[in-house]
N, C-alpha and C. Protein backbone atom coordinates (compact mmCIF):
# COMPACT_ATOMS: atom_id res chain seq x y z
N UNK A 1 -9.65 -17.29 31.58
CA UNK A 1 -10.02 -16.16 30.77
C UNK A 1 -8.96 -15.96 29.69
N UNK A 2 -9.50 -15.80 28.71
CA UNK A 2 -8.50 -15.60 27.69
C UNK A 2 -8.30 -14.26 26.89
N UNK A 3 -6.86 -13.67 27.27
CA UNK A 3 -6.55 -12.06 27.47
C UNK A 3 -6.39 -11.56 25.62
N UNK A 4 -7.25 -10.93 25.21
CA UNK A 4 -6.83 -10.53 23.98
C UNK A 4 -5.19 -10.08 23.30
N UNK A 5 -5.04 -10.68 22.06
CA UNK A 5 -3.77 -10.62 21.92
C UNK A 5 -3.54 -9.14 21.27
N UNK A 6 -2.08 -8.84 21.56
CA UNK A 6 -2.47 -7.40 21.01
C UNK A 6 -1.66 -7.23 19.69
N UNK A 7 -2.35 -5.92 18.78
CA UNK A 7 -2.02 -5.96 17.54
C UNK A 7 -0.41 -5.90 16.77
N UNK A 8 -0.04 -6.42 16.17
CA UNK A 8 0.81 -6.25 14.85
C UNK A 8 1.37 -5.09 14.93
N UNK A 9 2.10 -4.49 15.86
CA UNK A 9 3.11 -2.81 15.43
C UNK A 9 3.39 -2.87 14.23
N UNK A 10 3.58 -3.99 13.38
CA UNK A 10 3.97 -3.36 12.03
C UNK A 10 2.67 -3.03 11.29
N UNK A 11 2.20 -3.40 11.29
CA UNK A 11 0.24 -3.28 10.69
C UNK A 11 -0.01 -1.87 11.48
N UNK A 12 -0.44 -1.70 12.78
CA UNK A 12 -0.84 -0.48 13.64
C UNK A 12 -0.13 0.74 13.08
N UNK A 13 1.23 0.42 12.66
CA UNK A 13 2.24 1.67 12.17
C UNK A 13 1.47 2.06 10.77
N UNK A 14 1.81 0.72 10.15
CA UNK A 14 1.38 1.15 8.54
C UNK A 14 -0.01 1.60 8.29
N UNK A 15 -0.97 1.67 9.14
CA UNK A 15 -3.02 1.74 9.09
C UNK A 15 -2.68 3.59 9.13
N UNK A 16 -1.66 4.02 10.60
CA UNK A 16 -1.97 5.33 10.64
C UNK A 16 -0.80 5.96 9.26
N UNK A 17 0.13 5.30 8.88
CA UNK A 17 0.12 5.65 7.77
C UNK A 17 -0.46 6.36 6.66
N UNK A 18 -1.15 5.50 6.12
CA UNK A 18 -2.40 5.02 5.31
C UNK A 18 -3.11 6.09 5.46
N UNK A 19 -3.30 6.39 6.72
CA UNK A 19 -4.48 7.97 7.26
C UNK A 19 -3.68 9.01 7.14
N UNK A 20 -2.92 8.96 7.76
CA UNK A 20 -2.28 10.25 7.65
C UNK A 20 -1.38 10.65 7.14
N UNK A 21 -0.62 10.06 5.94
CA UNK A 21 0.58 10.65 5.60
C UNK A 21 0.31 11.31 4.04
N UNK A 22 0.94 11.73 3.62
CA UNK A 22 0.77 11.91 2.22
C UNK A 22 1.60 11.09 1.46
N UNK A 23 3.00 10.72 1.51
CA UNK A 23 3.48 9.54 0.59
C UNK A 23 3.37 8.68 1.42
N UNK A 24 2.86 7.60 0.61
CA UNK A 24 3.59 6.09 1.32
C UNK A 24 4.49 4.67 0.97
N UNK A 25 5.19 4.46 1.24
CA UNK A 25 6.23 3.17 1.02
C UNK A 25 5.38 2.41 0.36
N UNK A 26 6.28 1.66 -0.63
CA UNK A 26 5.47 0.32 -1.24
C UNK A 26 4.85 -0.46 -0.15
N UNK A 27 5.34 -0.70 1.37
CA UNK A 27 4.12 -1.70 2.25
C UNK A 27 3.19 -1.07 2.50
N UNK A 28 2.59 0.15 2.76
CA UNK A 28 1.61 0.98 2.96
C UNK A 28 0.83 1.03 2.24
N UNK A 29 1.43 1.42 0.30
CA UNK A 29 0.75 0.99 -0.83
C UNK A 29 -0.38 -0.71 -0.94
N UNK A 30 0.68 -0.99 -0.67
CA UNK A 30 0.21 -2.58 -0.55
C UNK A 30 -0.49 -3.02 0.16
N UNK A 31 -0.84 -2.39 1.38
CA UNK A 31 -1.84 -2.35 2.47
C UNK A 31 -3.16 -1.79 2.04
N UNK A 32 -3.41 -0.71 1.35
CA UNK A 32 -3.95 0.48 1.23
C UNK A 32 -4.67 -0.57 -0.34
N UNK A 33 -3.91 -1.15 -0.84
CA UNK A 33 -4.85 -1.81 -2.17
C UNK A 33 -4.73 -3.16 -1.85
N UNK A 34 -5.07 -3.92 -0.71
CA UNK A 34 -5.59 -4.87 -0.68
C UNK A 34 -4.42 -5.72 -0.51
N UNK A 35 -3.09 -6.00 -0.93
CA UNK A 35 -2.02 -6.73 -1.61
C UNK A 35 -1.17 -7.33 0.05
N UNK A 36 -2.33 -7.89 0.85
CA UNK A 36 -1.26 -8.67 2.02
C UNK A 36 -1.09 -10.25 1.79
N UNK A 37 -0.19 -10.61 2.66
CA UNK A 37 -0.19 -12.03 2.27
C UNK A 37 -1.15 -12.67 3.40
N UNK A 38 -1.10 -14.34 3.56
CA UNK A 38 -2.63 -14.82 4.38
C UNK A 38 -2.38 -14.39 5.80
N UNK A 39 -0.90 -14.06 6.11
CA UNK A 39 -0.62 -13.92 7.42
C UNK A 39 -0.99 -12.52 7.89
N UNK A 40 -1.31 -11.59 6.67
CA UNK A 40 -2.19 -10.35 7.39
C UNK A 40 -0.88 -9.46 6.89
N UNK A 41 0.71 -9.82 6.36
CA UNK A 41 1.45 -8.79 6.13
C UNK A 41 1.41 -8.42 5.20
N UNK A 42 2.00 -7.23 4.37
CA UNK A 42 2.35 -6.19 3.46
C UNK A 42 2.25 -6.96 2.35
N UNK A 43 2.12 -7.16 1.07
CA UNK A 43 2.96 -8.28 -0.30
C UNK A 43 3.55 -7.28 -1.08
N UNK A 44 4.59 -6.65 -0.33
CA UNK A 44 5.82 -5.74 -0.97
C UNK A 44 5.86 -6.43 -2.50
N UNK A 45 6.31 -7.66 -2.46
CA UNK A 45 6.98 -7.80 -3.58
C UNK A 45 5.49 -8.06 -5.04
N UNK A 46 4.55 -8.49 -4.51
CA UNK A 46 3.51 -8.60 -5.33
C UNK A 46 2.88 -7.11 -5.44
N UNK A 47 3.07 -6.08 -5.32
CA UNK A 47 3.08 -4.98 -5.42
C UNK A 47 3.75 -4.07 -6.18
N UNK A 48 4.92 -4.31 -6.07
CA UNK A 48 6.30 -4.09 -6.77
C UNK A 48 6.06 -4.77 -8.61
N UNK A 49 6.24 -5.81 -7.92
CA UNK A 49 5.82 -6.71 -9.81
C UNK A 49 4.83 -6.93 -10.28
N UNK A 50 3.59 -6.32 -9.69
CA UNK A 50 2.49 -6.53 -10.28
C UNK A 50 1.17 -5.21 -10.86
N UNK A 51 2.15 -4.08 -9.92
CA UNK A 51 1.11 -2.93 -9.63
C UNK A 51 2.13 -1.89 -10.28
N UNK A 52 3.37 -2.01 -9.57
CA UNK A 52 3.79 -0.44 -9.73
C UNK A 52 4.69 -0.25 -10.92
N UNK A 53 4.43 -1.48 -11.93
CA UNK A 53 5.38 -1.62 -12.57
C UNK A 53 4.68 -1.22 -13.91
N UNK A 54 3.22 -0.96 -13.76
CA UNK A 54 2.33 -1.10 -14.90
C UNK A 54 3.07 0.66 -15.25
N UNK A 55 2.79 0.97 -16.85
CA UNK A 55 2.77 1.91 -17.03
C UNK A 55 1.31 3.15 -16.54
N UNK A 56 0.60 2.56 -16.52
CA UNK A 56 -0.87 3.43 -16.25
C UNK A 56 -0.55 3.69 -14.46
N UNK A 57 0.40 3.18 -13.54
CA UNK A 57 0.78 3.45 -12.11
C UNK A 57 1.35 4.50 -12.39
N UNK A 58 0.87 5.44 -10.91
CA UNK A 58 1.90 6.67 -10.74
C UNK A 58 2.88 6.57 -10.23
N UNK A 59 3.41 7.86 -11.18
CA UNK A 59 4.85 7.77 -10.63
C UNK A 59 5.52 8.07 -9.39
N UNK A 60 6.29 7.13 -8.74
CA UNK A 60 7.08 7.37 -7.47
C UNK A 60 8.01 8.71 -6.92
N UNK A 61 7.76 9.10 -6.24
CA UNK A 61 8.87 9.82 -5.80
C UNK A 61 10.03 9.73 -5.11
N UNK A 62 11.11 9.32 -5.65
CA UNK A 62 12.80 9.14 -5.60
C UNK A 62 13.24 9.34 -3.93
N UNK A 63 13.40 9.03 -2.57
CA UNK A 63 13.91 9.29 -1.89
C UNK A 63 15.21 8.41 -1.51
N UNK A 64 16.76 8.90 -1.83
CA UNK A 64 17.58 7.95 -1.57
C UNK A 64 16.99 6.78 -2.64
N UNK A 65 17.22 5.70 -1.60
CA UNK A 65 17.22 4.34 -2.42
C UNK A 65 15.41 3.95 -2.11
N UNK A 66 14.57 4.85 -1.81
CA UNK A 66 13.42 4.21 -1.56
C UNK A 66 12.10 4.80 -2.43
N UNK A 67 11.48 4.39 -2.83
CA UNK A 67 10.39 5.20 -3.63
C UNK A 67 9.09 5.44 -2.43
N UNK A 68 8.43 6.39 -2.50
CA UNK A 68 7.08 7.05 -2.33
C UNK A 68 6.02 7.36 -3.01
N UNK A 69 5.18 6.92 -2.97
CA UNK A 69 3.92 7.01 -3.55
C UNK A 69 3.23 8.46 -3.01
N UNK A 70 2.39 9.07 -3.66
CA UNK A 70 1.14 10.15 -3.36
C UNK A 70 0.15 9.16 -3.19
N UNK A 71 -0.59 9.30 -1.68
CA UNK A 71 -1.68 8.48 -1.23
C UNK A 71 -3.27 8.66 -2.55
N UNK A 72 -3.21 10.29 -3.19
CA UNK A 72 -3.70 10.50 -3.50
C UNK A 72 -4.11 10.76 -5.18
N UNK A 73 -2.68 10.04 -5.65
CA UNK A 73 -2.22 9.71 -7.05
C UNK A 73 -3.17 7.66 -6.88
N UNK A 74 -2.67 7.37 -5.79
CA UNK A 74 -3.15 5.96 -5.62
C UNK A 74 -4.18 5.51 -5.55
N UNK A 75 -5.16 6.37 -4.83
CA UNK A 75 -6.70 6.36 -4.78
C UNK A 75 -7.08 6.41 -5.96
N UNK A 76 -6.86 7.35 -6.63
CA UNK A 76 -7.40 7.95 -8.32
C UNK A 76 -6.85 6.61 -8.89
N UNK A 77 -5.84 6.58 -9.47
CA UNK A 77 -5.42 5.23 -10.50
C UNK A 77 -6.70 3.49 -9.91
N UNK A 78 -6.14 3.71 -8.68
CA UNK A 78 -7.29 2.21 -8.42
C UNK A 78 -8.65 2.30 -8.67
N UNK A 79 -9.47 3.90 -8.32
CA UNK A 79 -10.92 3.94 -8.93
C UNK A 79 -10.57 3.91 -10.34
N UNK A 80 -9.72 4.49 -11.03
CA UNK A 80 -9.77 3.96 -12.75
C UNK A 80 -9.76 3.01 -13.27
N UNK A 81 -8.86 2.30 -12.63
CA UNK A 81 -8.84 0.64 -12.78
C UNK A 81 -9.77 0.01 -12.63
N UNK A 82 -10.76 0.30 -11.37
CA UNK A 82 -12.02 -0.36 -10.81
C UNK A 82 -13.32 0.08 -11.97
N UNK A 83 -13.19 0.89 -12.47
CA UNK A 83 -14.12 1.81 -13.79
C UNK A 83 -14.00 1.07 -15.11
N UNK A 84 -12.53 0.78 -15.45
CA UNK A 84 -12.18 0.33 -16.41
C UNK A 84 -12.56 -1.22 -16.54
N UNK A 85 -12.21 -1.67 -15.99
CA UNK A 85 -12.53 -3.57 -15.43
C UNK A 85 -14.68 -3.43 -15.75
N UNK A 86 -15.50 -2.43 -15.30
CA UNK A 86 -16.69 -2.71 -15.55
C UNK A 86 -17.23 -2.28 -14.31
């Protein structure tokens, strides 16, 4: 019998994230718009240089050395994007 494997704590952490938080880390971001790599993780850095760097991205919020996103600044900008494209 073959025992199901169990999930990714780093994925499981970042999903209730995603639901419930109001800011989230660039891997959460990156989760939340699609941006993992084939292995199913985060693409921090394709996120970073590809998304949050655009001027039309919202702006981060400063904690220490880490930025935060509004889950709900993020939703809005990607349906614009998705509007804009056609």
């Amino acid at each position: 019998m073959i025992e199901p494997t169990a999930p990714d704590p780093t994925i499981t952490v970042l999903a209730a994230m995603i639901e419930g938080e109001r800011w989230l880390s660039a891997d959460s971001c990156a989760v939340l718009l699609g941006l993992t790599t084939p292995e199913g993780k985060p693409n921090r850095r394709g996120f970073l240089e590809r998304l949050a760097c655009r001027p039309s991205f919202p702006t981060p919020l400063q904690i220490g050395n880490e930025k935060k996103w509004k889950r709900s600044e993020l939703l809005r900008w990607a349906e614009d994007e998705r509007r804009s494209r056609g």
